[in-house]
PDB file of N, CA and C in Angstrom:
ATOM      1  N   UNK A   1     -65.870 115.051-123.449  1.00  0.00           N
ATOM      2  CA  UNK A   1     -65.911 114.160-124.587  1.00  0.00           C
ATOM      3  C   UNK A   1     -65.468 112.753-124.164  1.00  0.00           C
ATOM      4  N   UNK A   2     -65.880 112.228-124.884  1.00  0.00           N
ATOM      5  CA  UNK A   2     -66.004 110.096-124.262  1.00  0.00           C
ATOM      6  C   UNK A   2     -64.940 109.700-125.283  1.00  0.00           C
ATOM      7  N   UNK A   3     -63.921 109.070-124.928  1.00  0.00           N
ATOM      8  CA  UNK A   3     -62.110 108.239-125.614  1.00  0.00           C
ATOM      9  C   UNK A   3     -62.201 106.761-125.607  1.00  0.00           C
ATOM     10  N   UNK A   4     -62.025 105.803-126.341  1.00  0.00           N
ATOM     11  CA  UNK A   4     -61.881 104.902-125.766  1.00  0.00           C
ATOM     12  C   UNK A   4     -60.504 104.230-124.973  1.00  0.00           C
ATOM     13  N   UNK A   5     -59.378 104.909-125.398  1.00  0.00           N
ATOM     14  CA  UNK A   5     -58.450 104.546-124.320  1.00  0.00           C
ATOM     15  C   UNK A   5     -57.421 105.813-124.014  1.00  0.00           C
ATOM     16  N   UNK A   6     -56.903 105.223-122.740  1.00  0.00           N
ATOM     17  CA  UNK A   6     -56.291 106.396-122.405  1.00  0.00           C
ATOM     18  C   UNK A   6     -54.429 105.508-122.036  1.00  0.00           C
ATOM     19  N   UNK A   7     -53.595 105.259-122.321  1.00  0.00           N
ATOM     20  CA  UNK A   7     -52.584 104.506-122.201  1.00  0.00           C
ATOM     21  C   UNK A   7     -51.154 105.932-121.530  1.00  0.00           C
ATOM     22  N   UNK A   8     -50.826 105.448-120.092  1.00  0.00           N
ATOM     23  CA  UNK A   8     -49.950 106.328-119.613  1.00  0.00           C
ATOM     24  C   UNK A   8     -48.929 105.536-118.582  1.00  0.00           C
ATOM     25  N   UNK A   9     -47.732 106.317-118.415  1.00  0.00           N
ATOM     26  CA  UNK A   9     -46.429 105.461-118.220  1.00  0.00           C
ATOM     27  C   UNK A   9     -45.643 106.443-117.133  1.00  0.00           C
ATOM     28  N   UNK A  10     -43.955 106.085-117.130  1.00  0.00           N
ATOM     29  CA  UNK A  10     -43.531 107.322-116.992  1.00  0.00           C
ATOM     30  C   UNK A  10     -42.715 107.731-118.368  1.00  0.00           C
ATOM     31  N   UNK A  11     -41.923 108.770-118.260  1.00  0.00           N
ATOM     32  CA  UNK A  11     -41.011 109.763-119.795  1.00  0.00           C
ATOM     33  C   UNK A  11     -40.550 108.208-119.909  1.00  0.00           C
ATOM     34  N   UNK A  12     -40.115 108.233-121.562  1.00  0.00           N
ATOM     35  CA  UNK A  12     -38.937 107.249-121.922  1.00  0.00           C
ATOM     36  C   UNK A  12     -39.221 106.175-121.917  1.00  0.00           C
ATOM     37  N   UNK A  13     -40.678 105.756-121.545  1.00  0.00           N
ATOM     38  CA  UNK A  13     -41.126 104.078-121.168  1.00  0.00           C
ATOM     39  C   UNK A  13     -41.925 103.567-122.514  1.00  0.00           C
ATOM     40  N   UNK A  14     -41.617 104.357-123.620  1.00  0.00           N
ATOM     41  CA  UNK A  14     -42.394 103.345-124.491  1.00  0.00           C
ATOM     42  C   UNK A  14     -43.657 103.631-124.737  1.00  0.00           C
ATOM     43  N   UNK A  15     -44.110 105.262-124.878  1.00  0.00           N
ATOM     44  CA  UNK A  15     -45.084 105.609-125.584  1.00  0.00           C
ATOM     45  C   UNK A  15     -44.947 105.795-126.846  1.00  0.00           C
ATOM     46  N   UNK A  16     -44.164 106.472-127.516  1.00  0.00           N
ATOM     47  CA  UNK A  16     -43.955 106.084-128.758  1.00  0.00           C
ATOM     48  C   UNK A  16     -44.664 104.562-129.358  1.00  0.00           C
ATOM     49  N   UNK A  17     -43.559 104.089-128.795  1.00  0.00           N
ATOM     50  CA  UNK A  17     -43.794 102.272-129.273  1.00  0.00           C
ATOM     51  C   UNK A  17     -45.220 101.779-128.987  1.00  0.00           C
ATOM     52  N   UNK A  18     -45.938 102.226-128.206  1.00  0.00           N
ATOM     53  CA  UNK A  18     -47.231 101.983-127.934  1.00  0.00           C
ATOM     54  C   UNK A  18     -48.045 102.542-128.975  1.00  0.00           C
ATOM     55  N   UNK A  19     -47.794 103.460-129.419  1.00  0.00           N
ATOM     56  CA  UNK A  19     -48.981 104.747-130.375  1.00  0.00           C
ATOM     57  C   UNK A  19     -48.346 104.095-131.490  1.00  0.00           C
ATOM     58  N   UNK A  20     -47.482 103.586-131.975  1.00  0.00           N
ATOM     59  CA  UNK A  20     -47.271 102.775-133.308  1.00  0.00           C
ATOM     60  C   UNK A  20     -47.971 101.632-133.202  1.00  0.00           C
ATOM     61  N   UNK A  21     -47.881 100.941-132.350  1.00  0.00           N
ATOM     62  CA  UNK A  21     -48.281  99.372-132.459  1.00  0.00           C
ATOM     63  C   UNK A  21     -50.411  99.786-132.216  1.00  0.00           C
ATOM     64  N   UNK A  22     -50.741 100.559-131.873  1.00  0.00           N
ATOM     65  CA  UNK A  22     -51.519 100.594-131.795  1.00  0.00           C
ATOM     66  C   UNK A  22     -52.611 101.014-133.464  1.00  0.00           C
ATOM     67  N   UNK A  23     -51.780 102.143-133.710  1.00  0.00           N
ATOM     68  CA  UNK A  23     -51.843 102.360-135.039  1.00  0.00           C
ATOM     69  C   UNK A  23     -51.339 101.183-136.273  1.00  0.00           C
ATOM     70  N   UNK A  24     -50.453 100.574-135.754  1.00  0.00           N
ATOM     71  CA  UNK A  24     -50.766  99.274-137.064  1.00  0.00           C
ATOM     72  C   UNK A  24     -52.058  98.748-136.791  1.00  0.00           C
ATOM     73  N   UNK A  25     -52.812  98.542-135.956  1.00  0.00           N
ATOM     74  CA  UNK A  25     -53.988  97.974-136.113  1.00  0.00           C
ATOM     75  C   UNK A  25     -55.330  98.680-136.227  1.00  0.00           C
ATOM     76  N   UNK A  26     -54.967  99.768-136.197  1.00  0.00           N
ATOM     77  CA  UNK A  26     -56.122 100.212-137.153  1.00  0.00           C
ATOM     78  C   UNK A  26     -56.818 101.483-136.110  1.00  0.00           C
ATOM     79  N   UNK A  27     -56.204 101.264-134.949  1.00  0.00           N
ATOM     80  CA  UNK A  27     -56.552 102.409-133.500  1.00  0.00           C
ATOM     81  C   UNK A  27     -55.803 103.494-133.504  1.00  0.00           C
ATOM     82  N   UNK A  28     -56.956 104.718-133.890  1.00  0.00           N
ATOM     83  CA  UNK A  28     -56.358 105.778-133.793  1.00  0.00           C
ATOM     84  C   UNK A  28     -56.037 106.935-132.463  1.00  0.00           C
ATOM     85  N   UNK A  29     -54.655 106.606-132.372  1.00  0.00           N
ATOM     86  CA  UNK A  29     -54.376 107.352-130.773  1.00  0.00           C
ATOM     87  C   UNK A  29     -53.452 108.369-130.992  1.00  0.00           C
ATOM     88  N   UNK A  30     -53.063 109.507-130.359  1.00  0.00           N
ATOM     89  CA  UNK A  30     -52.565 110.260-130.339  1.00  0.00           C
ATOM     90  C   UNK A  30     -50.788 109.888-129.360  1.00  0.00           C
ATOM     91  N   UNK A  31     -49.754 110.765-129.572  1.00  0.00           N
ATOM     92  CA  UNK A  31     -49.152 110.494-128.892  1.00  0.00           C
ATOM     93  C   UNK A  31     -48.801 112.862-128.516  1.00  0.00           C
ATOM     94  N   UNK A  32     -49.370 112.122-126.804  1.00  0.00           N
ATOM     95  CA  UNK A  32     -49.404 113.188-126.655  1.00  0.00           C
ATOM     96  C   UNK A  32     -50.098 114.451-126.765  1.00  0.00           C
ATOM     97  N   UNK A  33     -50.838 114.207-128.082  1.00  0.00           N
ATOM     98  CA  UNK A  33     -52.162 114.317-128.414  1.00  0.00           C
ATOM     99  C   UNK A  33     -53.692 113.907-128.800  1.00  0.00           C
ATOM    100  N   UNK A  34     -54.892 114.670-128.241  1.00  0.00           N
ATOM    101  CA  UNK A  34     -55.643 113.590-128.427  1.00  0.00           C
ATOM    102  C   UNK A  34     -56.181 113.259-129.481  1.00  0.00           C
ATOM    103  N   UNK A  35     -56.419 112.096-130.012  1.00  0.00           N
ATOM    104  CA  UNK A  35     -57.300 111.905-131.047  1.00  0.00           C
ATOM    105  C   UNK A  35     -58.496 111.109-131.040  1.00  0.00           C
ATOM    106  N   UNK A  36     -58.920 110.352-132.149  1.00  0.00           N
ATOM    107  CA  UNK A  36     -60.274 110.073-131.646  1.00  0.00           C
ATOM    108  C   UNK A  36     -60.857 108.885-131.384  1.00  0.00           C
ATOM    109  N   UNK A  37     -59.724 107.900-130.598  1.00  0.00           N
ATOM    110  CA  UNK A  37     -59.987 106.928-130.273  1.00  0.00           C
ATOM    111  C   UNK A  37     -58.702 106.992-128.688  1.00  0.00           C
ATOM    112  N   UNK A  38     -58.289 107.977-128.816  1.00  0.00           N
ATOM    113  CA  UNK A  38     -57.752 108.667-127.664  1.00  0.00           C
ATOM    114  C   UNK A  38     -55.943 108.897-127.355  1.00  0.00           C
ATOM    115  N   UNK A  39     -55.243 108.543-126.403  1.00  0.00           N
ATOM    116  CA  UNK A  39     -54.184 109.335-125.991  1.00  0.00           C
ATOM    117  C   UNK A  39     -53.293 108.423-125.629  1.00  0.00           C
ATOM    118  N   UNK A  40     -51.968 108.704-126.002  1.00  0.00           N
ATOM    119  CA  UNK A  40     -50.859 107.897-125.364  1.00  0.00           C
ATOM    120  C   UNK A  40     -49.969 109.224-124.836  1.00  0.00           C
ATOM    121  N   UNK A  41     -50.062 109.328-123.551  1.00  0.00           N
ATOM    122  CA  UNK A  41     -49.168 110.307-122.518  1.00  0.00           C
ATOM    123  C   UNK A  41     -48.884 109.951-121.387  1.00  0.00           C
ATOM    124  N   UNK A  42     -47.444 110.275-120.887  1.00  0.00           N
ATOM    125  CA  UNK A  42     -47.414 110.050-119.560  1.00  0.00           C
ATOM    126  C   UNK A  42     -47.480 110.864-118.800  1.00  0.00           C
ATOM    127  N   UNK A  43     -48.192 112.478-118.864  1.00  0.00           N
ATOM    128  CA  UNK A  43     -48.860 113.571-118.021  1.00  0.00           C
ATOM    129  C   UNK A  43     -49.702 113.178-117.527  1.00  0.00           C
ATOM    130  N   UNK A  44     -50.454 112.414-118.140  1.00  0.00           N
ATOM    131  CA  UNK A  44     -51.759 111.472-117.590  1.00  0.00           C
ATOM    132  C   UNK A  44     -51.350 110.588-116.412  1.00  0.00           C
ATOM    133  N   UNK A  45     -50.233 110.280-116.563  1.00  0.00           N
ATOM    134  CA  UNK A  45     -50.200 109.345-115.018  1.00  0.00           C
ATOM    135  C   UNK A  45     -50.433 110.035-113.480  1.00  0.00           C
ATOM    136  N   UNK A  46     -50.690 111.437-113.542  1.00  0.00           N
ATOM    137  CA  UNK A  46     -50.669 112.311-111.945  1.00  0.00           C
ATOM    138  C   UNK A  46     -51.815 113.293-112.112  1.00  0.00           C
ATOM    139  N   UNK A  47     -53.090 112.936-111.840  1.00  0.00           N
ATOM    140  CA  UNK A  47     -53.857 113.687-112.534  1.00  0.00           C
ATOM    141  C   UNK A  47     -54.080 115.491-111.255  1.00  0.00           C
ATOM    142  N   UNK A  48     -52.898 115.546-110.989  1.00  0.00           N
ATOM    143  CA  UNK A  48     -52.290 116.856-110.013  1.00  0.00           C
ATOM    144  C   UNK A  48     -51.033 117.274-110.722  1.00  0.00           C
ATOM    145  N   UNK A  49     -50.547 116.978-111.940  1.00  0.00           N
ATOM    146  CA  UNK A  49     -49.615 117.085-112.571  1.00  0.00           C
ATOM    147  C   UNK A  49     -49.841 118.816-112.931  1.00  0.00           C
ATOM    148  N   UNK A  50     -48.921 119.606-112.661  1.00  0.00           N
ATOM    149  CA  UNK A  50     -49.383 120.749-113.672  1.00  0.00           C
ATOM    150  C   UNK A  50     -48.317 121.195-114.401  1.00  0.00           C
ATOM    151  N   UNK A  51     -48.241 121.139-115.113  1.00  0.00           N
ATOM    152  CA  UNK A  51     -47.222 121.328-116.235  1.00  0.00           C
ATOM    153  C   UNK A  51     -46.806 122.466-116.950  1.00  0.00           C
ATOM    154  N   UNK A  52     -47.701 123.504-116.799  1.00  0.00           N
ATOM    155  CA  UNK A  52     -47.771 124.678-117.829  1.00  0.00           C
ATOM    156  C   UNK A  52     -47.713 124.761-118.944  1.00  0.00           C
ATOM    157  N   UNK A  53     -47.957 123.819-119.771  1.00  0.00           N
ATOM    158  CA  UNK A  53     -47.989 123.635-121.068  1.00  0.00           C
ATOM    159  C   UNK A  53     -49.723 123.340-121.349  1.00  0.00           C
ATOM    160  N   UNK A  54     -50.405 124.121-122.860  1.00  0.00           N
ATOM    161  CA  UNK A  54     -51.368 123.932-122.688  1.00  0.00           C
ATOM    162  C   UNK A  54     -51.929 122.582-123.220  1.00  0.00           C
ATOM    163  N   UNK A  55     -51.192 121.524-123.457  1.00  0.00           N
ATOM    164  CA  UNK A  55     -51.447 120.079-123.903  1.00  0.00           C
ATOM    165  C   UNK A  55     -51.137 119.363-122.732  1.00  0.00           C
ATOM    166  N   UNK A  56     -50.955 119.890-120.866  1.00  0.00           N
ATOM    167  CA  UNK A  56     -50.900 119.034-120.235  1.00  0.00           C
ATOM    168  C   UNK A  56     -52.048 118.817-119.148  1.00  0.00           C
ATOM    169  N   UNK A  57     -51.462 119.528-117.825  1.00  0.00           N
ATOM    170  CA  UNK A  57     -53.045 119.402-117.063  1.00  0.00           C
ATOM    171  C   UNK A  57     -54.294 119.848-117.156  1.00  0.00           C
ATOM    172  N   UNK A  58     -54.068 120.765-117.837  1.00  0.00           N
ATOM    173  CA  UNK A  58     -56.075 121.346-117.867  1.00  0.00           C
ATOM    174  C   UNK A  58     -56.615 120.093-119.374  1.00  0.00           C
ATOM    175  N   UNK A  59     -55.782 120.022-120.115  1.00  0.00           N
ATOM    176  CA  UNK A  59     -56.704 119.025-120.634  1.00  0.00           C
ATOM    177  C   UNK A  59     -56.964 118.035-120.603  1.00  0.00           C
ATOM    178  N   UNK A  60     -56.712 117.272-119.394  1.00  0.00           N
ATOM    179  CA  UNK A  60     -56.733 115.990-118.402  1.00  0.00           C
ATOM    180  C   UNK A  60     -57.419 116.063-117.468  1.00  0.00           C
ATOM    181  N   UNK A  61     -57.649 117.050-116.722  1.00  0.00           N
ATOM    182  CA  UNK A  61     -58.614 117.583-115.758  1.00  0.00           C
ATOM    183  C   UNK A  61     -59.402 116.319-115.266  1.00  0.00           C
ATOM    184  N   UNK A  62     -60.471 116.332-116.032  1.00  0.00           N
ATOM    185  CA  UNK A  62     -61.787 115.394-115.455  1.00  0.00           C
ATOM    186  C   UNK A  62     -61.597 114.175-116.263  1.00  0.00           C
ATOM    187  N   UNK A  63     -60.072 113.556-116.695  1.00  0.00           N
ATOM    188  CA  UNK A  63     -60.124 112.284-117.837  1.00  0.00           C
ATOM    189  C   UNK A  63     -60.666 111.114-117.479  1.00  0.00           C
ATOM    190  N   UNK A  64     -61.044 110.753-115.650  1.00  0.00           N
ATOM    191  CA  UNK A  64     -61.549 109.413-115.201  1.00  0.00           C
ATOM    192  C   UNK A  64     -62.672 109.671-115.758  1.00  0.00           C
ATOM    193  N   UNK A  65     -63.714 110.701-115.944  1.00  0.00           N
ATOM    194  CA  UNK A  65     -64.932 110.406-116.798  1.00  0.00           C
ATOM    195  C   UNK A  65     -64.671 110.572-118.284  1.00  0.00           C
ATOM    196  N   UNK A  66     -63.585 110.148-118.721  1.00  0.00           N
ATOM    197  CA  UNK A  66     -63.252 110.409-120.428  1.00  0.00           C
ATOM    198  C   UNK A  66     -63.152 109.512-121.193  1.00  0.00           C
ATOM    199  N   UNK A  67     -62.564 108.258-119.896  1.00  0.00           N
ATOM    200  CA  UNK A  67     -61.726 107.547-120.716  1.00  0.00           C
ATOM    201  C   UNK A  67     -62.850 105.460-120.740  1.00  0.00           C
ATOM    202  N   UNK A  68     -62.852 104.916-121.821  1.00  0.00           N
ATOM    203  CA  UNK A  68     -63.426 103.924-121.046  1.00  0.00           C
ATOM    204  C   UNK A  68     -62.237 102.834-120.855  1.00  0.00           C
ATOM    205  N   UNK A  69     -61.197 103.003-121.032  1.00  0.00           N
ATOM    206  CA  UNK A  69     -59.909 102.223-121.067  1.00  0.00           C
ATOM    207  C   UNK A  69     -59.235 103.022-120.298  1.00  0.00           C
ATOM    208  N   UNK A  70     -58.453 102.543-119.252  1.00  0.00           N
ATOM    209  CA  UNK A  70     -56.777 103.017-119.041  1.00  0.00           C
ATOM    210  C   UNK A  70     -56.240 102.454-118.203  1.00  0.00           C
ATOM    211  N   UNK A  71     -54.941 102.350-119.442  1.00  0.00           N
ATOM    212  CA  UNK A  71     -54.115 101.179-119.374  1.00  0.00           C
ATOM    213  C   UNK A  71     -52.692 101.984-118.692  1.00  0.00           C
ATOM    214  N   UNK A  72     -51.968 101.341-118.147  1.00  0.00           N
ATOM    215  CA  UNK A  72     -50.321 101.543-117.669  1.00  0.00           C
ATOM    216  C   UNK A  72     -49.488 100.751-117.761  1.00  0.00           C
ATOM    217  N   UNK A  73     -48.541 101.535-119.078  1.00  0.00           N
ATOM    218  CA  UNK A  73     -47.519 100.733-119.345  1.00  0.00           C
ATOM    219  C   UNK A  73     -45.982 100.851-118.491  1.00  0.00           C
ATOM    220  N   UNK A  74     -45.005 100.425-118.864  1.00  0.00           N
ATOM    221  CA  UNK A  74     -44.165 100.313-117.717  1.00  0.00           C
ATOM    222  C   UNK A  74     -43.153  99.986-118.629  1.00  0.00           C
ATOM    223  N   UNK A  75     -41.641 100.186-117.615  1.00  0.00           N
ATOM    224  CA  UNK A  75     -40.702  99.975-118.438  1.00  0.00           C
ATOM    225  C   UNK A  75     -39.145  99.702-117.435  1.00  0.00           C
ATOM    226  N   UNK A  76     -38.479  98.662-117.185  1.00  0.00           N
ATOM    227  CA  UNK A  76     -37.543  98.290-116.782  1.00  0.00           C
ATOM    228  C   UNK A  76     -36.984  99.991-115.895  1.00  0.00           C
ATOM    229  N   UNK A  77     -36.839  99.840-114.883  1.00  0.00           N
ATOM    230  CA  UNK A  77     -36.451 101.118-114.415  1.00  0.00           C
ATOM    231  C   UNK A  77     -34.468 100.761-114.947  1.00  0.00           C
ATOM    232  N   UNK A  78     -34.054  99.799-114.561  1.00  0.00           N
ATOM    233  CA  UNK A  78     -32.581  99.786-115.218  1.00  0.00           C
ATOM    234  C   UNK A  78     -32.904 100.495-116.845  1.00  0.00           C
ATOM    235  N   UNK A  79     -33.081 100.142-117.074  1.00  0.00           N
ATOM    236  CA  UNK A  79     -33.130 100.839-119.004  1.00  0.00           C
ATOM    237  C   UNK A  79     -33.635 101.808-119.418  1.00  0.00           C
ATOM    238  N   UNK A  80     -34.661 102.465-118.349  1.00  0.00           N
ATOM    239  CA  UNK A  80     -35.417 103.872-118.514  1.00  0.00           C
ATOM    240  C   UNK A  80     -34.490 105.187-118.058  1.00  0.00           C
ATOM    241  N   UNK A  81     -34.155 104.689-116.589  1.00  0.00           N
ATOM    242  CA  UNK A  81     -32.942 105.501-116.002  1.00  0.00           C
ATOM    243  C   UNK A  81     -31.634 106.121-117.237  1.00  0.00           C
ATOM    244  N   UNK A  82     -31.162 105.478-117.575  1.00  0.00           N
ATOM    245  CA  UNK A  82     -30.110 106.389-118.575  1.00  0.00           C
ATOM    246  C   UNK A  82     -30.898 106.729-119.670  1.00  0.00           C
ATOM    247  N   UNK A  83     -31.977 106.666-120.039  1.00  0.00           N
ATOM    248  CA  UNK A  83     -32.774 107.337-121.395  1.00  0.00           C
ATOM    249  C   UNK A  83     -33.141 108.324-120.598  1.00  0.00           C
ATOM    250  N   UNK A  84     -33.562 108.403-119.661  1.00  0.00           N
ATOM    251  CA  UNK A  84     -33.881 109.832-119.235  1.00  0.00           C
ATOM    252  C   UNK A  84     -33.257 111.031-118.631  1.00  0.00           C
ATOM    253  N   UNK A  85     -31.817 110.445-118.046  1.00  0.00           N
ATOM    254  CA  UNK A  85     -30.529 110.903-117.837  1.00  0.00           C
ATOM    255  C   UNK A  85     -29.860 111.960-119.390  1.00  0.00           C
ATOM    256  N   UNK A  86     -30.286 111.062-119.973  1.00  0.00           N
ATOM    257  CA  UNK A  86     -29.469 111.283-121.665  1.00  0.00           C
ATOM    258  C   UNK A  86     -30.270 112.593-122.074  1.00  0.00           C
ATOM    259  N   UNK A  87     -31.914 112.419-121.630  1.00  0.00           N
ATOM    260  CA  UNK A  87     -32.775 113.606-122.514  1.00  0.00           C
ATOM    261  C   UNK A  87     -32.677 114.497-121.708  1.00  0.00           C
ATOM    262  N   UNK A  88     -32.090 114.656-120.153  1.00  0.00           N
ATOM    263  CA  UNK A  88     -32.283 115.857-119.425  1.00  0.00           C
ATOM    264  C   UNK A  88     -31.313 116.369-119.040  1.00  0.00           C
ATOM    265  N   UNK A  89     -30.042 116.071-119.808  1.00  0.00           N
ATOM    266  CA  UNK A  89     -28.904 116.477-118.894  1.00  0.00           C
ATOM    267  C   UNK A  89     -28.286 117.988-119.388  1.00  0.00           C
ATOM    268  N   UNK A  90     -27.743 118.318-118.383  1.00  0.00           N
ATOM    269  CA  UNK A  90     -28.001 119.768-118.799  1.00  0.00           C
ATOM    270  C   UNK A  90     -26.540 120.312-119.045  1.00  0.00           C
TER     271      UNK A  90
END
């Protein structure tokens, strides 16, 4: 199936904030899931990623012929580092 964008990062960098701002304007994207103007995930950034979850690598598989956009967002590694510290600590 043909997306028009595909927007991917690493954890904690501001997908959220992306799939909102995108959706105020009227673009419907998924976060994490796809929808029908396409996807905001950062599984998508390793397309050898396998995850075991069934919303990660097999349904990314073949996405360079999916997508006609994709974009990479990014995010201060100082300020990402303890958000992701915080969500994984065990």
């Amino acid at each position: 199936m043909y997306y028009n964008y595909l927007f991917t990062g690493s954890p904690r960098c501001g997908s959220g904030f992306v799939v909102r701002l995108f959706r105020n304007c009227g673009i419907n994207l998924g976060h994490e899931v796809m929808k029908p103007e396409g996807i905001v995930s950062w599984l998508c950034a390793n397309r050898h990623l396998k995850t075991g979850f069934e919303w990660g690598y097999k349904m990314y598989e073949n996405r360079e012929d999916k997508f006609d956009k994709m974009i990479h967002y990014v995010r201060n590694p100082k300020d990402a580092i303890p958000s992701l510290y915080m969500e994984n600590k065990i």
